[in-house]
PDB file of N, CA and C in Angstrom:
ATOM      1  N   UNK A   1     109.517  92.393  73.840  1.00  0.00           N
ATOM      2  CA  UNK A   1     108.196  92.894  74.169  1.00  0.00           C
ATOM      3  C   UNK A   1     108.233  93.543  75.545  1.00  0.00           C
ATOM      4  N   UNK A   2     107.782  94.733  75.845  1.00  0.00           N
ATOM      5  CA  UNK A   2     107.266  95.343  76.715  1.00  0.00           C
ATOM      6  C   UNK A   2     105.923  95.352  77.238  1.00  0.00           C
ATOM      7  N   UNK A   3     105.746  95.539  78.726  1.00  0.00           N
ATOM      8  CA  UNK A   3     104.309  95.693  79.074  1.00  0.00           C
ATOM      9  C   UNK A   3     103.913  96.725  78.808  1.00  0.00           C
ATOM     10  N   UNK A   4     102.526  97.392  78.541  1.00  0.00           N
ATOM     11  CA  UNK A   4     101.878  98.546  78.560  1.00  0.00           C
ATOM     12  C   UNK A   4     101.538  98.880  80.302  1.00  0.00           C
ATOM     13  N   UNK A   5     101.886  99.685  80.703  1.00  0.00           N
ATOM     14  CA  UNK A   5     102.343 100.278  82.006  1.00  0.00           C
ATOM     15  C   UNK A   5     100.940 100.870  82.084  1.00  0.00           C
ATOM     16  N   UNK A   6     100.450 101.524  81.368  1.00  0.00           N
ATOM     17  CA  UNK A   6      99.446 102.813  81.387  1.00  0.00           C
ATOM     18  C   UNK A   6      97.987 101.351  81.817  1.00  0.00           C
ATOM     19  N   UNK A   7      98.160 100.625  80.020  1.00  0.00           N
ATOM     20  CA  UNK A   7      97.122  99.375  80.043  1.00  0.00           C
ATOM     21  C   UNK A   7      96.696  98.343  81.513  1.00  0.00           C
ATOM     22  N   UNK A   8      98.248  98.193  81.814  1.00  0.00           N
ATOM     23  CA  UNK A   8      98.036  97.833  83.204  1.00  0.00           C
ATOM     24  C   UNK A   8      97.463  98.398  84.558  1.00  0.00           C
ATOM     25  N   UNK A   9      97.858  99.274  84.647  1.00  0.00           N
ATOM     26  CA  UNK A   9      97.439  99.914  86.099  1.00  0.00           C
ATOM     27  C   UNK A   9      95.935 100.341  86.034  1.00  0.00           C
ATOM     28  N   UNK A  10      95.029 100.393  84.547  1.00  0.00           N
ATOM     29  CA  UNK A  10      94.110 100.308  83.802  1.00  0.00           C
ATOM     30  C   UNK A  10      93.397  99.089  84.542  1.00  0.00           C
ATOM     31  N   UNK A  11      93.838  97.591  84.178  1.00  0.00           N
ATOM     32  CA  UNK A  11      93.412  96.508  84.725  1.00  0.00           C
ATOM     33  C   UNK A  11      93.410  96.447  85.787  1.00  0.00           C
ATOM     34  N   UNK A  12      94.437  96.777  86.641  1.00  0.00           N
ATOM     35  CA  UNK A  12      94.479  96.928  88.106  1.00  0.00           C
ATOM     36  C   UNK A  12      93.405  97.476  89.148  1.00  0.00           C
ATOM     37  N   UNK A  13      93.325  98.587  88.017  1.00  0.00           N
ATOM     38  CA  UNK A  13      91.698  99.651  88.357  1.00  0.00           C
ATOM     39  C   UNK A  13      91.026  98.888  89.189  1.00  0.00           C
ATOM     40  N   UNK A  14      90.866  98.395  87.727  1.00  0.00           N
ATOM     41  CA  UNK A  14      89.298  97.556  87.461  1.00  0.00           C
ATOM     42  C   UNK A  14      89.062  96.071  88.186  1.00  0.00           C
ATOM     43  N   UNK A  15      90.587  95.711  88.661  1.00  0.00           N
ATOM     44  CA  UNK A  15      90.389  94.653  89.662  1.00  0.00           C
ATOM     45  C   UNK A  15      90.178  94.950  90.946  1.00  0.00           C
ATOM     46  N   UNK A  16      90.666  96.002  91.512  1.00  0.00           N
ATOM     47  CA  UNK A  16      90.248  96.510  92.800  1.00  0.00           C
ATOM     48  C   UNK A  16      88.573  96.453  92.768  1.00  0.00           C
ATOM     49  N   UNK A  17      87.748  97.433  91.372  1.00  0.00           N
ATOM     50  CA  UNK A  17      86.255  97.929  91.667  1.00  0.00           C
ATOM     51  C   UNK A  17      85.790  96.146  91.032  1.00  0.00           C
ATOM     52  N   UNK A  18      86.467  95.407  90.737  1.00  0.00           N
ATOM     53  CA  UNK A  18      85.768  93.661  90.555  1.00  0.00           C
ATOM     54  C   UNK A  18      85.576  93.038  92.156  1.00  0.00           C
ATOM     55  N   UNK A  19      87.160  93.279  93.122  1.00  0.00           N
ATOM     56  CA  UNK A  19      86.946  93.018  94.265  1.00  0.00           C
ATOM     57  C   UNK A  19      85.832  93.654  95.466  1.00  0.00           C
ATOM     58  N   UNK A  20      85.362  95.151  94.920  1.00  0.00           N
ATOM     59  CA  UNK A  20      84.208  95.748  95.901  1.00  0.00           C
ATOM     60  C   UNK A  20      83.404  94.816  95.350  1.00  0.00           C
ATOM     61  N   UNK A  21      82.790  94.681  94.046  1.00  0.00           N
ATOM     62  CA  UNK A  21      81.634  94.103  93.926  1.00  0.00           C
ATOM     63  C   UNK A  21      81.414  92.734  94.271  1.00  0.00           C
ATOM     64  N   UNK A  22      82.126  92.153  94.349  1.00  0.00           N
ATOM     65  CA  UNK A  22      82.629  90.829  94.411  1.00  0.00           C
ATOM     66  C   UNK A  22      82.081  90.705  96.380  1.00  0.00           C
ATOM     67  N   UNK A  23      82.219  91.563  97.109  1.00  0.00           N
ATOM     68  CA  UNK A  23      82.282  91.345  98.080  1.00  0.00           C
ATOM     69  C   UNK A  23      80.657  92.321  98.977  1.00  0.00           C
ATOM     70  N   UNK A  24      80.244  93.481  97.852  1.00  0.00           N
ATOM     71  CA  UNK A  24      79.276  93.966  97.969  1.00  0.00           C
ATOM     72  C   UNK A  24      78.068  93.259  97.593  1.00  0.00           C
ATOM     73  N   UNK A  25      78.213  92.570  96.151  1.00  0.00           N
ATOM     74  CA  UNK A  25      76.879  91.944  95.926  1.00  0.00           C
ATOM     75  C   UNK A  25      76.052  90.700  96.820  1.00  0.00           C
ATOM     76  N   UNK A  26      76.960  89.806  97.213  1.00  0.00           N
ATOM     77  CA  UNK A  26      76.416  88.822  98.191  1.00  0.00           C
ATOM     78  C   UNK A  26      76.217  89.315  99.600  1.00  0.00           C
ATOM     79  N   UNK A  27      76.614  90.313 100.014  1.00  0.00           N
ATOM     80  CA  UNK A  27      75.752  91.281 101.447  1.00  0.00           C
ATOM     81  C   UNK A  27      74.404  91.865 100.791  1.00  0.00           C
ATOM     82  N   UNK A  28      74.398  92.097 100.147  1.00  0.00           N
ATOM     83  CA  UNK A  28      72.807  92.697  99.136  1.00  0.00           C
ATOM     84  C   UNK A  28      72.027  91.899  99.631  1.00  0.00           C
ATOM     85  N   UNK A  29      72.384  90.621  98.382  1.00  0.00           N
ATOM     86  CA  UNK A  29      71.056  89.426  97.948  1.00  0.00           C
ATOM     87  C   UNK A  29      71.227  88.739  99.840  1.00  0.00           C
ATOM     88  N   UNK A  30      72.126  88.737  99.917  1.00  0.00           N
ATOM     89  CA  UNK A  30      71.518  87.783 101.821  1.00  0.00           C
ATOM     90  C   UNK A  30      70.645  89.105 102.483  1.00  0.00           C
ATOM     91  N   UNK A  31      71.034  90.055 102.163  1.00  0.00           N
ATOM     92  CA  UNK A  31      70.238  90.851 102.935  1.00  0.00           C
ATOM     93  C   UNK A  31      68.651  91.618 102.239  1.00  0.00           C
ATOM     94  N   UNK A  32      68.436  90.910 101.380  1.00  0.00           N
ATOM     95  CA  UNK A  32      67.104  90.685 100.391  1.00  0.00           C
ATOM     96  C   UNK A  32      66.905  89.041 101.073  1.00  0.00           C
ATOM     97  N   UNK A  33      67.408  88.236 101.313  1.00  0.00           N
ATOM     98  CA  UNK A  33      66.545  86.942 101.729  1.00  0.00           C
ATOM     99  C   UNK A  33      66.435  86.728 102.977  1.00  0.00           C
ATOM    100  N   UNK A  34      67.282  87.818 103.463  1.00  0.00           N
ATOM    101  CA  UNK A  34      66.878  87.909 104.962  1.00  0.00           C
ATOM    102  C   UNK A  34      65.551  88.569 105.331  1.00  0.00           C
ATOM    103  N   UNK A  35      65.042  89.426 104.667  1.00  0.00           N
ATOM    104  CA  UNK A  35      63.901  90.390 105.019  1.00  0.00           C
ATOM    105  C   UNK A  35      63.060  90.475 103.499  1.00  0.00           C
ATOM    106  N   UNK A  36      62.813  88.976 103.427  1.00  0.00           N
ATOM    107  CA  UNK A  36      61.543  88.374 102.646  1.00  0.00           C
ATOM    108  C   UNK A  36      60.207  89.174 103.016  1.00  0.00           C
ATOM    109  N   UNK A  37      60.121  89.380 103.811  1.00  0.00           N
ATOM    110  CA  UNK A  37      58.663  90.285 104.152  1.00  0.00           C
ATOM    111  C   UNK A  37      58.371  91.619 104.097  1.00  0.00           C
ATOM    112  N   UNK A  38      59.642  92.416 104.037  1.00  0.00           N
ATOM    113  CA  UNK A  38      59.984  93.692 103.633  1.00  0.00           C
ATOM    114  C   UNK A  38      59.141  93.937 102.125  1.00  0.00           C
ATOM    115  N   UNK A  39      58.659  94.885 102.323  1.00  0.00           N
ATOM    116  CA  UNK A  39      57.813  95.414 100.758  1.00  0.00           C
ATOM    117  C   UNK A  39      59.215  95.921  99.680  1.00  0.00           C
ATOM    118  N   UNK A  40      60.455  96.320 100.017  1.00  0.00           N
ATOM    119  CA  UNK A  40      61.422  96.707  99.105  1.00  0.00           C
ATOM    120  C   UNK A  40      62.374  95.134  98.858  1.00  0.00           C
ATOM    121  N   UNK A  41      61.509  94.174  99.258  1.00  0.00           N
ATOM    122  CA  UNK A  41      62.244  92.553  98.673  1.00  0.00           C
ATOM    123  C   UNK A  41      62.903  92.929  97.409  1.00  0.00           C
ATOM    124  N   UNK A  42      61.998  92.556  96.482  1.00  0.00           N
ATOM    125  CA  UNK A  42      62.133  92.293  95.268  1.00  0.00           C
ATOM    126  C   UNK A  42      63.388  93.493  94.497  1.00  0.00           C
ATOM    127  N   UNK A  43      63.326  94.900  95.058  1.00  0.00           N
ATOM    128  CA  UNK A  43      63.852  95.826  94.322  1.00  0.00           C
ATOM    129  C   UNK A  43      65.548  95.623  94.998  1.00  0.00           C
ATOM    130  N   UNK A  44      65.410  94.913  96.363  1.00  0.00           N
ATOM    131  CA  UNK A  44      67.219  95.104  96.736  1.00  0.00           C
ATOM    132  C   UNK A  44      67.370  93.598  96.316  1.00  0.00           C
ATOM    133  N   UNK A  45      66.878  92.578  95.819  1.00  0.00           N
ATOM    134  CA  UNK A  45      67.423  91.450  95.428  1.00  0.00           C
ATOM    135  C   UNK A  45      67.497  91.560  93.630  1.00  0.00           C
ATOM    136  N   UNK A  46      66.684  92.510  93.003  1.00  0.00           N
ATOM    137  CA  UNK A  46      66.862  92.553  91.812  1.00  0.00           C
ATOM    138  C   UNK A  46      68.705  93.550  91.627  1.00  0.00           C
ATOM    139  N   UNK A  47      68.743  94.587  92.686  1.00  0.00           N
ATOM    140  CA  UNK A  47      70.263  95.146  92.600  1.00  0.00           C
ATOM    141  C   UNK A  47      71.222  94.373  93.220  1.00  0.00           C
ATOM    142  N   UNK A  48      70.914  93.829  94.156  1.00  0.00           N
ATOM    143  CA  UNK A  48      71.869  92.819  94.249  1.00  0.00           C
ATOM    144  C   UNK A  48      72.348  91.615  92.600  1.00  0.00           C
ATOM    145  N   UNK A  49      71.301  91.290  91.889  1.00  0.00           N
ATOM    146  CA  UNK A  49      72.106  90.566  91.375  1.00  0.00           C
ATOM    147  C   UNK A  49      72.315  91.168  90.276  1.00  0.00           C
ATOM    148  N   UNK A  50      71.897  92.504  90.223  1.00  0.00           N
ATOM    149  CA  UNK A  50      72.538  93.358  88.907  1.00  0.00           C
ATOM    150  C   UNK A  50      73.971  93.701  89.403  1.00  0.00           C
ATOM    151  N   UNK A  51      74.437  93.747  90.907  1.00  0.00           N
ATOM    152  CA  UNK A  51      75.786  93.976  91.368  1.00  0.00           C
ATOM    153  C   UNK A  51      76.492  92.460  91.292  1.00  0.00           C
ATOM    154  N   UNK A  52      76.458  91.731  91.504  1.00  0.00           N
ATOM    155  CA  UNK A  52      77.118  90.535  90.891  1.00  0.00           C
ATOM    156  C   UNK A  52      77.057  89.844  89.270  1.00  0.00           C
ATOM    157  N   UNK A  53      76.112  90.555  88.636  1.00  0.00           N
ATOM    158  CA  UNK A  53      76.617  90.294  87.287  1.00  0.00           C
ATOM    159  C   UNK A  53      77.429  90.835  86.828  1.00  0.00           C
ATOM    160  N   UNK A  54      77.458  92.687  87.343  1.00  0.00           N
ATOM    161  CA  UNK A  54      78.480  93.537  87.584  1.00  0.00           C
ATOM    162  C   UNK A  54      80.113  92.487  87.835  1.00  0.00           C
ATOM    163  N   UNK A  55      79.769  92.399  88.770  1.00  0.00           N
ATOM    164  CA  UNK A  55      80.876  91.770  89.119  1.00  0.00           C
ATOM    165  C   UNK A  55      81.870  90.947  88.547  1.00  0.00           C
ATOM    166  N   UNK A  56      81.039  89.871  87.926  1.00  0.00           N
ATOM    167  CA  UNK A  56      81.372  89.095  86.644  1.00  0.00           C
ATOM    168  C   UNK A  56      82.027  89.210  85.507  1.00  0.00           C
ATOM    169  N   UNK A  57      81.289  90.299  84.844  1.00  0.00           N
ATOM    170  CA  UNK A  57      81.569  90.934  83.690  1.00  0.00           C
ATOM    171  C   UNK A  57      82.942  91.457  83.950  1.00  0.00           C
ATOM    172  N   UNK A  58      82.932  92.863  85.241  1.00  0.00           N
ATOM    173  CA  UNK A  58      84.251  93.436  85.333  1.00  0.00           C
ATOM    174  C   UNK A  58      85.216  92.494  85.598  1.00  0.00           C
ATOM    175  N   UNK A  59      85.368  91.597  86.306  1.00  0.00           N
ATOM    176  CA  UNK A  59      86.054  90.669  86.205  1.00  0.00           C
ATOM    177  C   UNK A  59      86.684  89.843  85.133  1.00  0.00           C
ATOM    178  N   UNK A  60      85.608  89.958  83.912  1.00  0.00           N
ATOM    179  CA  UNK A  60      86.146  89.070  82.772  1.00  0.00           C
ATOM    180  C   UNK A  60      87.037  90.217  81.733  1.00  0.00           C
ATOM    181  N   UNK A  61      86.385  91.680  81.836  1.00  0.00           N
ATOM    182  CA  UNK A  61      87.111  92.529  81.612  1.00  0.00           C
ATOM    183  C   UNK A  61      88.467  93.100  81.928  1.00  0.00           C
ATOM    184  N   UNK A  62      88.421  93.258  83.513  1.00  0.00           N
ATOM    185  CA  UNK A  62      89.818  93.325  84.111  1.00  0.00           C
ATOM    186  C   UNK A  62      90.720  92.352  83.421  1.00  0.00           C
ATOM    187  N   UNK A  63      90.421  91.381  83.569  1.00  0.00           N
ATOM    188  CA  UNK A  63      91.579  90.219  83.346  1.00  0.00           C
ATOM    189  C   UNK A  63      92.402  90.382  81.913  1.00  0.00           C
ATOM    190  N   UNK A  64      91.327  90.349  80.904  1.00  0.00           N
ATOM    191  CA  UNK A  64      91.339  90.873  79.663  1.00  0.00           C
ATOM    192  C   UNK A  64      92.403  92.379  79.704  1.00  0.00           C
ATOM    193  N   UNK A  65      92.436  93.277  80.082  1.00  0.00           N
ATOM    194  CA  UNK A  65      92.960  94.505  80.207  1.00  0.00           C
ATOM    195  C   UNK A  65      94.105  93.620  80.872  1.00  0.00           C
ATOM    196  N   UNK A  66      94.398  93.093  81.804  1.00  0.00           N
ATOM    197  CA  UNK A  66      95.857  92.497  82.449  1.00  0.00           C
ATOM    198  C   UNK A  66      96.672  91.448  81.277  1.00  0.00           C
ATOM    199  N   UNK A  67      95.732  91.154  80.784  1.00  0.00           N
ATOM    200  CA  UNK A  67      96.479  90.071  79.481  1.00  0.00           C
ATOM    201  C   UNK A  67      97.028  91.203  78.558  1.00  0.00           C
ATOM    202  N   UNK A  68      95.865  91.533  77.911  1.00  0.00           N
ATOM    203  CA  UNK A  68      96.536  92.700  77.004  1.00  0.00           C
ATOM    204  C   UNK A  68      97.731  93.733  77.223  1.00  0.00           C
ATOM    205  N   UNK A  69      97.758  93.960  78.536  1.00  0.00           N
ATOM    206  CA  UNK A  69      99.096  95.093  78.671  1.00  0.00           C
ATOM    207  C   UNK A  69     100.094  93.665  78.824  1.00  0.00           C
ATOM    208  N   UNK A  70      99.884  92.821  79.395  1.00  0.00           N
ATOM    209  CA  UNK A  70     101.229  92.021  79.425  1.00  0.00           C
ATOM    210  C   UNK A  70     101.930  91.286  78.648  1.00  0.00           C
ATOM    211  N   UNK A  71     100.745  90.810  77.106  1.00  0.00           N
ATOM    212  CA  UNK A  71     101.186  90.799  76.066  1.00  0.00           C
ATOM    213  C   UNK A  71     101.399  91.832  74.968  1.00  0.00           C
ATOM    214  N   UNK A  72     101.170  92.395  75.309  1.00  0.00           N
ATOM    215  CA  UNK A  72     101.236  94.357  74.686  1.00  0.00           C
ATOM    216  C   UNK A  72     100.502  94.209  73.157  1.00  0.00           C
ATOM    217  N   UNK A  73      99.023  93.387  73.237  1.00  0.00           N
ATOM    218  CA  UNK A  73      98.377  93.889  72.335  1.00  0.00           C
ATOM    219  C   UNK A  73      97.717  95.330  71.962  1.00  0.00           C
ATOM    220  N   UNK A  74      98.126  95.442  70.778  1.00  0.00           N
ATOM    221  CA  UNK A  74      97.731  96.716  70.511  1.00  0.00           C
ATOM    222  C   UNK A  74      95.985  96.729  69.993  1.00  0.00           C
ATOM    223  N   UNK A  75      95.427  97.780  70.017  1.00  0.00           N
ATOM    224  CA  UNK A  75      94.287  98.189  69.463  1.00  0.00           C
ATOM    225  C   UNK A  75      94.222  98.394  68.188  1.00  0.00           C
ATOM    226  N   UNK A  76      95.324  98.817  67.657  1.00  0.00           N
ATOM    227  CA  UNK A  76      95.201  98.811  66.622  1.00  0.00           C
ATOM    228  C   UNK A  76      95.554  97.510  64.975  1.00  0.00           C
ATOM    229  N   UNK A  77      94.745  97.519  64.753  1.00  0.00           N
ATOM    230  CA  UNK A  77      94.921  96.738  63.437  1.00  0.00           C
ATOM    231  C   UNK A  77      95.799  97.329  62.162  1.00  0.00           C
ATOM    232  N   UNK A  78      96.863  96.913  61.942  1.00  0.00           N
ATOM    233  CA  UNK A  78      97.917  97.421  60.659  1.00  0.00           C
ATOM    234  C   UNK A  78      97.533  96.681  59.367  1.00  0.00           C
TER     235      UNK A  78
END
């Protein structure tokens, strides 16, 4: 068995843009509970945690894409 080279660097991507979010979303939401009195509260704490669900997801994805090239599942069904 071979790795998928292409599949990988694919996952890799996507772990780098897991690590921005990963590190973007919790500066958001602290900075939505920092400025509770601000009239744009609600709209930078609602993107904040749409950027850490973000986060999540790509994360469960990336990983997924790193398994798959390293077990060299294919997409296709025979």
């Amino acid at each position: 068995m071979r790795t998928n080279k292409a599949l990988l660097l694919k996952g890799l991507k996507y772990i780098a843009y897991t690590i921005a979010l990963m590190f973007t979303a919790p500066v958001v939401i602290y900075q939505a509970f920092k400025n509770q009195a601000h009239p744009l509260y609600w709209p930078v704490l609602i993107v904040g945690l749409i950027l850490a669900i973000a986060a999540i997801t790509m994360g469960f994805y990336s990983i997924k894409l790193i398994m798959d090239a390293l077990f060299n599942k294919n997409n296709k069904q025979d």
